[in-house]
N, C-alpha and C. Protein backbone atom coordinates (compact mmCIF):
# COMPACT_ATOMS: atom_id res chain seq x y z
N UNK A 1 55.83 9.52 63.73
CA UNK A 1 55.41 8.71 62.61
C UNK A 1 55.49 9.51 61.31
N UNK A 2 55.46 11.02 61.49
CA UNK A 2 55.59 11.65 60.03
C UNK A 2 56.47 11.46 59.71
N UNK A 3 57.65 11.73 60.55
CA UNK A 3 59.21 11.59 59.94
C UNK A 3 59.41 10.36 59.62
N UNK A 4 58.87 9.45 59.61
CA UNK A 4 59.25 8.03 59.52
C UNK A 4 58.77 7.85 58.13
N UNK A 5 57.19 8.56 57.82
CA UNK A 5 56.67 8.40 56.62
C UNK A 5 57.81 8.82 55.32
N UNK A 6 57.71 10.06 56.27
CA UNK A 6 58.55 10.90 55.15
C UNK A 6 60.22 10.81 54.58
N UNK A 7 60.42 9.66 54.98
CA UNK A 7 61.51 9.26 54.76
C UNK A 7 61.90 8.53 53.00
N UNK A 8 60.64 8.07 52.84
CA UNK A 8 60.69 7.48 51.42
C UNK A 8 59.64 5.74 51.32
N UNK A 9 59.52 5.30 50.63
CA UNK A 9 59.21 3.65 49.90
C UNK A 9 60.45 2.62 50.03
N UNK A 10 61.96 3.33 49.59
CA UNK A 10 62.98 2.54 49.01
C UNK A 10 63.48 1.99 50.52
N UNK A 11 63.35 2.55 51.48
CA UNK A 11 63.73 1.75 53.02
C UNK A 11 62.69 0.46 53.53
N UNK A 12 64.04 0.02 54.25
CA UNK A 12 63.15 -1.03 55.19
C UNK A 12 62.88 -0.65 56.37
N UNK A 13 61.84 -0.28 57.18
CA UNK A 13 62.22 0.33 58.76
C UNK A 13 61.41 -1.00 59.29
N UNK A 14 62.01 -1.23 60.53
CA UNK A 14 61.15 -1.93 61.39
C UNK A 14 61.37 -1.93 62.80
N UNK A 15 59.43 -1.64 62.64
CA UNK A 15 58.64 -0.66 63.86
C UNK A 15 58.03 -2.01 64.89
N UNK A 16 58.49 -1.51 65.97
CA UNK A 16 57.98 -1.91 67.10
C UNK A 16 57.46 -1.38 67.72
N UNK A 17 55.84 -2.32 67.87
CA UNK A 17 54.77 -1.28 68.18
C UNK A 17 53.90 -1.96 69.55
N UNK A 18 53.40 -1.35 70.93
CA UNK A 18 52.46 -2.27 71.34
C UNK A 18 50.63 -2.09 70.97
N UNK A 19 50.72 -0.42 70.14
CA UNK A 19 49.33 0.27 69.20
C UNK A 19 49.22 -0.61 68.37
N UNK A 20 47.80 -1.36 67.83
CA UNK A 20 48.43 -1.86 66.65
C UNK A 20 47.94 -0.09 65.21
N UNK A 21 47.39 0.58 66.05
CA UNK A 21 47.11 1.32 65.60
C UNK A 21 48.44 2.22 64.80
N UNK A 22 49.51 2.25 65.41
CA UNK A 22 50.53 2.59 65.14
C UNK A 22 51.39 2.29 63.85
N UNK A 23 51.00 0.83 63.54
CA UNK A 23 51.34 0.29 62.18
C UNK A 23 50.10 0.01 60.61
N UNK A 24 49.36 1.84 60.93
CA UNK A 24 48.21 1.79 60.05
C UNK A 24 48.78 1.79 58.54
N UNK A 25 50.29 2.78 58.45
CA UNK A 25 50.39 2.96 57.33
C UNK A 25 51.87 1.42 56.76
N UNK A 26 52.04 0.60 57.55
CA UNK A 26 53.03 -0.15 57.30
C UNK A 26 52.51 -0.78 56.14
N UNK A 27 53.42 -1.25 55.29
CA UNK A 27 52.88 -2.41 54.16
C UNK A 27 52.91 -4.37 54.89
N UNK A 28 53.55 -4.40 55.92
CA UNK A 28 53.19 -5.70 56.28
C UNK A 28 53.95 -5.26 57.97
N UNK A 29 52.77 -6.31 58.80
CA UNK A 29 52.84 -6.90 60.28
C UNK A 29 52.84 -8.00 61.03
N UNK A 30 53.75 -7.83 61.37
CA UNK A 30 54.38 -9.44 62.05
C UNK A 30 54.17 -9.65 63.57
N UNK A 31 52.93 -10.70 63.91
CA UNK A 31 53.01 -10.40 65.08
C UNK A 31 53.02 -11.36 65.92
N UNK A 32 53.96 -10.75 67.08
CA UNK A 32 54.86 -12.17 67.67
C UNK A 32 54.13 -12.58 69.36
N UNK A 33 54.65 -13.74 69.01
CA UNK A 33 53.90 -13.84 70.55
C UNK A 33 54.29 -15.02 70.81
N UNK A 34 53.82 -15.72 72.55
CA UNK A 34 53.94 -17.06 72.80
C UNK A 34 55.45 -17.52 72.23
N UNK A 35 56.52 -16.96 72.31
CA UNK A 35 57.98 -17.31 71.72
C UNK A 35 57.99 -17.36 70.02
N UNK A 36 57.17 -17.13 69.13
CA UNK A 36 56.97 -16.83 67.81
C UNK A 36 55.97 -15.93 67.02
N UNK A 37 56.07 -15.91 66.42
CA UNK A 37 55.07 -15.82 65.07
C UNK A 37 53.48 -16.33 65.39
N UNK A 38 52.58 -15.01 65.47
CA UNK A 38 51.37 -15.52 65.51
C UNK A 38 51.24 -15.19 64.58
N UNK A 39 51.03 -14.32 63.14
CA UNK A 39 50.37 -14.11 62.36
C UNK A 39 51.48 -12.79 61.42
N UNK A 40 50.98 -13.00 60.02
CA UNK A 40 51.99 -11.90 59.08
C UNK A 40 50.72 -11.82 58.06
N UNK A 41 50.75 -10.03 57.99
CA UNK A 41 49.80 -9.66 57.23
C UNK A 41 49.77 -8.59 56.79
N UNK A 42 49.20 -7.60 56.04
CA UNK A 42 48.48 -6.47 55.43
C UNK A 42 48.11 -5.82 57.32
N UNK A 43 48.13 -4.40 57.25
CA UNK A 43 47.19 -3.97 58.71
C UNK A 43 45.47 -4.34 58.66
N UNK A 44 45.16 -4.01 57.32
CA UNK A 44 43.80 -4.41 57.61
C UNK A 44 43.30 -5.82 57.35
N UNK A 45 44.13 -6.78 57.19
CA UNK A 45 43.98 -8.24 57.39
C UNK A 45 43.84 -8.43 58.79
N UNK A 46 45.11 -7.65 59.29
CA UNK A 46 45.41 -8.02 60.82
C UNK A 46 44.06 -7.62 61.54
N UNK A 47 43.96 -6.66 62.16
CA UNK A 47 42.76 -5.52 62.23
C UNK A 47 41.77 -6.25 62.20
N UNK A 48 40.81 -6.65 60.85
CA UNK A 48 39.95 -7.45 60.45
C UNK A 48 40.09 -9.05 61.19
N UNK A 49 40.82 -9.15 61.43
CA UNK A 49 41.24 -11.20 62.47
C UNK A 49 40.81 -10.88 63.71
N UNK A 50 40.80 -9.75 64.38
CA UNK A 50 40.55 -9.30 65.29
C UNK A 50 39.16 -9.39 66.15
């Protein structure tokens, strides 16, 4: 995850995670389920629904 940090702002990466702990520092989380989209958010939106 450092190297990932440390890569820059100007990228798009996208992380597949089953932690949600793992996507603390992401700017948005998409999380899928049941064949779609349960929910798209901030981590501590997500986190906080919880």
């Amino acid at each position: 995850m450092e190297a990932i940090q440390s890569l820059g702002h100007e990228l798009t990466i996208l992380i597949i995670a089953h932690r949600l702990t793992t996507l603390k520092n992401c700017t948005q989380v998409v999380e899928l389920g049941d064949g779609g989209i349960k929910r798209i958010g901030a981590y501590g939106d997500i986190v906080a629904a919880l």
